[in-house]
Protein backbone atom coordinates (compact mmCIF):
# COMPACT_ATOMS: atom_id res chain seq x y z
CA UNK A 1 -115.77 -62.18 106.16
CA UNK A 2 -116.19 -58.13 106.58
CA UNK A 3 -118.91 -58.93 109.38
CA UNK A 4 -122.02 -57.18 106.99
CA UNK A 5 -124.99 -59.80 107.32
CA UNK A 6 -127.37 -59.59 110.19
CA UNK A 7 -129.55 -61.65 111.86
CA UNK A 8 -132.66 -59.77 111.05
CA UNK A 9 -133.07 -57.22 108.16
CA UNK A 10 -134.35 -53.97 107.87
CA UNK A 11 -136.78 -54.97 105.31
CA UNK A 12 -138.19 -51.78 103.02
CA UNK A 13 -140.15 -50.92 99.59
CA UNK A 14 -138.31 -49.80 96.67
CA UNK A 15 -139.84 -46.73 94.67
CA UNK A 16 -141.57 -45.88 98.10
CA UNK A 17 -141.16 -42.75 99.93
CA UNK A 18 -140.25 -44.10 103.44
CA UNK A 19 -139.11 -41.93 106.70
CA UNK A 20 -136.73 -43.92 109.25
CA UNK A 21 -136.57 -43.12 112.71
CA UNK A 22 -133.36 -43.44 114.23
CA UNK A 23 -132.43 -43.38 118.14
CA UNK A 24 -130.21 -45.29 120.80
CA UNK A 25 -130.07 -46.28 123.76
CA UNK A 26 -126.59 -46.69 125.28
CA UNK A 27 -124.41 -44.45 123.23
CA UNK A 28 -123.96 -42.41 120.11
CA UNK A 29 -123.89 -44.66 117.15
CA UNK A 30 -124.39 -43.63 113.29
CA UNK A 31 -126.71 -45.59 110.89
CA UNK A 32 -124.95 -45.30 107.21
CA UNK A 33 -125.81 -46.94 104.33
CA UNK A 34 -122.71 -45.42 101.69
CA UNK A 35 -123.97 -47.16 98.41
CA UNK A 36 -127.27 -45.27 99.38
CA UNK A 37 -125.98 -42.05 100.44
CA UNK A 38 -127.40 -42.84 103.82
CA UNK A 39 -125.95 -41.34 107.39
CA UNK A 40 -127.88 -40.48 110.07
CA UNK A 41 -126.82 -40.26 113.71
CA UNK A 42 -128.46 -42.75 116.47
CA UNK A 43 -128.35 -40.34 119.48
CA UNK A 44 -129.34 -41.09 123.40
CA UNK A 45 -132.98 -39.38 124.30
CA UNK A 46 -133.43 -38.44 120.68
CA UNK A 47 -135.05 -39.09 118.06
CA UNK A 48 -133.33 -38.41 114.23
CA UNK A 49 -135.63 -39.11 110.65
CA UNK A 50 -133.89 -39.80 107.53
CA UNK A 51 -135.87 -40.29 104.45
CA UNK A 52 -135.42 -42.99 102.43
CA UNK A 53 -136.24 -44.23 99.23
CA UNK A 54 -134.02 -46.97 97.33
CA UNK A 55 -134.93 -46.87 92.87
CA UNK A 56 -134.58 -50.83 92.74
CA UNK A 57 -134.98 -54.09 94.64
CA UNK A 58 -131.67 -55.12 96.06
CA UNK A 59 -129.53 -55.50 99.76
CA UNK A 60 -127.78 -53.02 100.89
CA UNK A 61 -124.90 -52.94 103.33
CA UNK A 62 -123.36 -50.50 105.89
CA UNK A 63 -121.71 -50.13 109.35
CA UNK A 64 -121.72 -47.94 112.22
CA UNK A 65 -119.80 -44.59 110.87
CA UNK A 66 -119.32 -43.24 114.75
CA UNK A 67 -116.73 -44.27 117.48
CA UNK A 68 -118.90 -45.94 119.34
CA UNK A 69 -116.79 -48.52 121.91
CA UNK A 70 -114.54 -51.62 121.75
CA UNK A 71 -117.44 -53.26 119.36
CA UNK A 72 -118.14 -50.90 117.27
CA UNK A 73 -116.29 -52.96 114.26
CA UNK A 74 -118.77 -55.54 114.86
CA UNK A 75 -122.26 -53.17 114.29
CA UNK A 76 -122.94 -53.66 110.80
CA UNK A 77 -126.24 -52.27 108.76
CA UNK A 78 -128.02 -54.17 106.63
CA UNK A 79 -131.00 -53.03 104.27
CA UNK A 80 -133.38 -55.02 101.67
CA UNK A 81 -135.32 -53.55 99.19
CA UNK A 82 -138.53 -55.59 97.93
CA UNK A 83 -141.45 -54.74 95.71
CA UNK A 84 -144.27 -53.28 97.15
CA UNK A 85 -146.19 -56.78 97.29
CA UNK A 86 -143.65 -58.45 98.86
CA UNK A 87 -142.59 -55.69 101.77
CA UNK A 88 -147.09 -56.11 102.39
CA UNK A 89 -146.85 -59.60 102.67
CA UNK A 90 -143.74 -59.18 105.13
CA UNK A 91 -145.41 -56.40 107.20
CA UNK A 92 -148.43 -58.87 107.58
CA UNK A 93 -146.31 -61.82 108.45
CA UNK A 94 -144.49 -59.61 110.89
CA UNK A 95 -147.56 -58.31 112.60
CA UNK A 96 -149.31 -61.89 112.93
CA UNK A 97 -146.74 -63.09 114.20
CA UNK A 98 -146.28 -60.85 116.92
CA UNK A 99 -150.23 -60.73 117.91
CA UNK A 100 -149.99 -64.83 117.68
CA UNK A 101 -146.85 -64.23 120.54
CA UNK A 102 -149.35 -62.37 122.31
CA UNK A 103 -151.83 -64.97 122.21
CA UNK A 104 -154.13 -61.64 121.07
CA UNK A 105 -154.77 -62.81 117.56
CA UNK A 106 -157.28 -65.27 116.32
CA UNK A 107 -158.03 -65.04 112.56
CA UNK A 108 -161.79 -64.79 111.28
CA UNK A 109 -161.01 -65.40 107.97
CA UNK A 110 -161.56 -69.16 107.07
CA UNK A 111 -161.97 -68.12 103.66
CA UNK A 112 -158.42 -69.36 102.25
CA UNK A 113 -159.12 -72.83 104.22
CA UNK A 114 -159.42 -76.03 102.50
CA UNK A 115 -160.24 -76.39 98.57
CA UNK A 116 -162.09 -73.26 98.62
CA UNK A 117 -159.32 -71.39 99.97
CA UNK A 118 -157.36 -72.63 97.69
CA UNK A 119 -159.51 -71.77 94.63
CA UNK A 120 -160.14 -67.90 96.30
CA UNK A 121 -156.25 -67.77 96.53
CA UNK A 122 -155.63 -69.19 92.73
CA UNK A 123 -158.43 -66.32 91.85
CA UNK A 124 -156.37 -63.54 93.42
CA UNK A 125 -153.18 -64.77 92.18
CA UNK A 126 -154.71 -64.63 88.49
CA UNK A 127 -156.04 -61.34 88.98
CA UNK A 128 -153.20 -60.02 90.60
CA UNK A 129 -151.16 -60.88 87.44
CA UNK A 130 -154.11 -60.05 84.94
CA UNK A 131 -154.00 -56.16 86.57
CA UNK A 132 -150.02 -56.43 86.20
CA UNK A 133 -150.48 -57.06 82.52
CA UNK A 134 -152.80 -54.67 81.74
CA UNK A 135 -151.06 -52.01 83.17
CA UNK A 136 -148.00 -52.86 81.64
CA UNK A 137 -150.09 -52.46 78.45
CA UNK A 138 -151.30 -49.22 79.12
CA UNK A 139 -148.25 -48.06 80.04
CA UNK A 140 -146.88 -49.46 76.99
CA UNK A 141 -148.92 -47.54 74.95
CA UNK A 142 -148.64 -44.36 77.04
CA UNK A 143 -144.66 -44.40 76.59
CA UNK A 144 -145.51 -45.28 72.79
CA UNK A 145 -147.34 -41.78 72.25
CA UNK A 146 -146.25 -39.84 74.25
CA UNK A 147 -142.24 -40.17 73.07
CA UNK A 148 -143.04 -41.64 69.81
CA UNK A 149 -145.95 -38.81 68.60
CA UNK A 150 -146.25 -36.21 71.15
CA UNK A 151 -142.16 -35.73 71.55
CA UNK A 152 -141.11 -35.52 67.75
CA UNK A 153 -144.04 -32.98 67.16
CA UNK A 154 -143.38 -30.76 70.00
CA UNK A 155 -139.22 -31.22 68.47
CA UNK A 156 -140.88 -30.16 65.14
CA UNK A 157 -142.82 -27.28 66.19
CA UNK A 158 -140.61 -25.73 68.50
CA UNK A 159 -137.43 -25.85 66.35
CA UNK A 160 -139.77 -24.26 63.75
CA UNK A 161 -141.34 -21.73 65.65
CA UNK A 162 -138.03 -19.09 65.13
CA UNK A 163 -138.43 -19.87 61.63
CA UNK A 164 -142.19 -19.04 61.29
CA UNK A 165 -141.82 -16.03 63.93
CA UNK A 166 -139.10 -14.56 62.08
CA UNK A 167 -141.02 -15.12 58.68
CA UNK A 168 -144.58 -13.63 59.85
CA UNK A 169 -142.18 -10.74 61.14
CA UNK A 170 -141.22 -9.94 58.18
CA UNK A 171 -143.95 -9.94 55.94
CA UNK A 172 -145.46 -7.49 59.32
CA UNK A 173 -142.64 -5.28 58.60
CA UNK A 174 -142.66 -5.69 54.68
CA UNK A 175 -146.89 -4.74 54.59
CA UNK A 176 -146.06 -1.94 57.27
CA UNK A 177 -143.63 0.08 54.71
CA UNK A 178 -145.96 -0.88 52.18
CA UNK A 179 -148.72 0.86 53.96
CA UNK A 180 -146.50 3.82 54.64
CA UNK A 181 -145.33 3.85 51.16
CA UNK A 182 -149.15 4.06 49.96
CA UNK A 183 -149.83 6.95 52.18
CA UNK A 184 -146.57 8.70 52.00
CA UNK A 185 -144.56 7.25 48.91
CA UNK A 186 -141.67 9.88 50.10
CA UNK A 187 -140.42 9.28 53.47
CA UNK A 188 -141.54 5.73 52.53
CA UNK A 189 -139.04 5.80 49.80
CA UNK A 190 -136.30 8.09 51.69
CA UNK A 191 -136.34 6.03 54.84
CA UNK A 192 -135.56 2.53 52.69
CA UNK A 193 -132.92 4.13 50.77
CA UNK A 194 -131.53 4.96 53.58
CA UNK A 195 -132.10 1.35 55.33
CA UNK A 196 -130.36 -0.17 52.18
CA UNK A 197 -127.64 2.06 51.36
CA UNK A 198 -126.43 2.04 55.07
CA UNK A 199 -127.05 -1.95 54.96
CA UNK A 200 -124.55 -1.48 51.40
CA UNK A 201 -122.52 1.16 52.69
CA UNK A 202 -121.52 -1.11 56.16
CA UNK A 203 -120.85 -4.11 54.55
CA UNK A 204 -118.51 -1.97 51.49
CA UNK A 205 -116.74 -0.31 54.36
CA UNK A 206 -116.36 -3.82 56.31
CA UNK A 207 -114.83 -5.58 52.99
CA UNK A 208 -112.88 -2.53 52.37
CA UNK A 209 -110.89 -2.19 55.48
CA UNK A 210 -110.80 -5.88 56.80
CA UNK A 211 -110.78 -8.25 53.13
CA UNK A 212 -109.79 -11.48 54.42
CA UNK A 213 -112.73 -11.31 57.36
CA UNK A 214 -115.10 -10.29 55.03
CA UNK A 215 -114.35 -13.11 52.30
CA UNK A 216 -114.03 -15.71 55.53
CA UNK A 217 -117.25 -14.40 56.74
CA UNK A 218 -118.93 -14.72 52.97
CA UNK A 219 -117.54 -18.62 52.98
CA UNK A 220 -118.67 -19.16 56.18
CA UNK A 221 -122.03 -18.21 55.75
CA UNK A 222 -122.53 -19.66 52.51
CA UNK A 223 -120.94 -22.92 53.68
CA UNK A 224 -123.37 -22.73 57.04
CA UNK A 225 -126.32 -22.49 54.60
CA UNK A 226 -125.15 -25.72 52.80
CA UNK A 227 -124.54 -27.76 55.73
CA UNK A 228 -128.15 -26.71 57.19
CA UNK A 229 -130.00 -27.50 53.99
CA UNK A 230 -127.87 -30.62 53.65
CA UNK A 231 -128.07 -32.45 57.29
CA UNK A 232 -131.45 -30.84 57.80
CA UNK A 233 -132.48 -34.52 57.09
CA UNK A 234 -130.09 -35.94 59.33
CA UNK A 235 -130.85 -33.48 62.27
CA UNK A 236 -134.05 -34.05 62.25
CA UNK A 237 -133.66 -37.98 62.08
CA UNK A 238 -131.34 -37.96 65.01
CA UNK A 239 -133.81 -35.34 66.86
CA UNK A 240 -136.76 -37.87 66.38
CA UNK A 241 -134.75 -41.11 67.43
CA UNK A 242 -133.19 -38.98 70.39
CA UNK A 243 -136.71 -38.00 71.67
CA UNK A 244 -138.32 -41.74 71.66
CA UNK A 245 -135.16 -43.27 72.95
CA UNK A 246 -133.38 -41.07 75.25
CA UNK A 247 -134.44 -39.19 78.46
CA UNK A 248 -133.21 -36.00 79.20
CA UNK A 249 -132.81 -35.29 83.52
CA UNK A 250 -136.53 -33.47 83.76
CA UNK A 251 -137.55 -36.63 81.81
CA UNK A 252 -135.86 -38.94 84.10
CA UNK A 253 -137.19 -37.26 86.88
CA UNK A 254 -140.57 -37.36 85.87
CA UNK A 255 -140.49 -41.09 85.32
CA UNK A 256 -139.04 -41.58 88.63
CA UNK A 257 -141.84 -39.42 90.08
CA UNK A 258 -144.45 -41.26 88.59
CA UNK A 259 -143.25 -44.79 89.71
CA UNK A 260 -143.10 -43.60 93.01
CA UNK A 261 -146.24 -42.83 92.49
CA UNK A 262 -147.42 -45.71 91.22
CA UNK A 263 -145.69 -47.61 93.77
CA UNK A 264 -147.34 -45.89 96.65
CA UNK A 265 -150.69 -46.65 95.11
CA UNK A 266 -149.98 -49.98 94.75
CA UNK A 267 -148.99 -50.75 98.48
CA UNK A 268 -151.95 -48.91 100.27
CA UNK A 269 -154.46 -50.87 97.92
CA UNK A 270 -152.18 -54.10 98.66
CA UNK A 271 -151.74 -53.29 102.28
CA UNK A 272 -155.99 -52.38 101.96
CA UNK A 273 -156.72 -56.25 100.40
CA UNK A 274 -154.44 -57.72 102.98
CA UNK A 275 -156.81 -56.47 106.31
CA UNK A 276 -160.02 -55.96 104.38
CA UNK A 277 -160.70 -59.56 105.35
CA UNK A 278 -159.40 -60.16 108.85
């Protein structure tokens, strides 16, 4: 009852980027899509782009979003998204159609006439499936190492890395005055008194003049230390289900990006099979 549905679609691929060209030719009108975050201005003598590119199959609806005259509550905007098969097989249907109008068209291909067309299209339908499957598989296993081995060993070695930095620091710094002590045993021994008692001598003054922060600070070291050794376990449990599970937004993005990807591949080769015969 809201007036939405059209007679004819604007028919487009999902996970396909797509640019629309937008114009008019009486007066200013606006072509908006709001589920899709769509607007873009239909304008007399010119010609406005809007890219577009919808993450899943599914219709859209929208309406004319600029005062255009006495009917512009009856302009509505309506959008499909298909796969990428489907949008080739309507661009094809589309375009024979219009060079049959023509009487401009006559099809060379009598390959998918008769029995033997109808084995040759069986063939294709089976392959097109068996290449579905087997990248599906690949995928599968692609996902399955690359979040389920890759992610919890790059979690592992970069939340150790401090840890091992900090340690081979250390034993740099602990062979370094052990060199110096070896060659000069004095200022060796002078400069880690020093070190030491001023390490001492802070923390005396800090307990000294401020008790109850020091003792707090004590516990709440000593109590961080015990929590870390305890959930270490835990932590790292949750860190290895949260990297095969979850996505974080550069993860999201990536796997976006890559279905896009292998979207666009997938209708050129489509859109190639479809004309390689006529």
């Amino acid at each position: 009852y809201r007036l939405l549905e059209v007679d004819n679609r604007c028919v487009v691929s999902c996970l396909l980027q797509m640019r629309g060209l937008v114009t008019s030719d009486d007066v200013v009108h606006s072509w908006a899509i709001p589920s899709s975050s769509i607007k873009v201005d239909g304008v007399p003598g010119r010609i406005n782009q809007v890219g577009l590119c919808f993450l899943y199959p599914g219709v859209f609806y929208g309406q004319c979003s600029e005062l255009c005259g006495v009917n512009h509550s009856f302009m509505p905007v309506c959008v499909e998204a298909v796969c990428a098969g489907v949008f080739v097989d309507w661009i094809v249907d589309n375009h024979d159609m219009n060079l049959n109008a023509n009487a401009s068209y006559t099809c060379s291909n009598n390959l998918c006439a008769g029995a033997w067309g109808a084995i040759v299209c069986v063939a294709k339908k089976i392959w097109g499936v068996t290449k579905f499957l087997g990248s599906c598989y690949v995928m599968w296993f692609y996902y399955l190492g690359y979040y389920g081995v890759y992610m919890p060993i790059k979690v592992a070695v970069v939340g150790s890395f401090d840890l091992v930095w900090w340690t081979v620091s250390a034993c740099l710094s602990v062979g370094r005055w052990v060199g110096w002590f070896a060659m000069d045993p004095v200022d060796a021994s002078v400069f880690a008194i020093s070190y030491l008692g001023g390490k001492i001598w802070s923390g005396v003054c800090f307990a000294v003049t401020s008790p109850i922060a020091a003792s707090v600070w004590v516990v709440k070291g000593v109590w961080s230390g015990i929590c870390a050794v305890v959930s270490f376990p835990y932590v790292a449990f949750n860190a290895l289900v949260d990297s095969v599970s979850s996505f974080n937004e550069n993860g999201v993005q990536e796997l976006i990006a890559w279905q896009v990807y292998r979207s666009t591949k997938r209708f050129y080769w489509a859109l190639l099979n479809r004309y390689s015969g006529k």
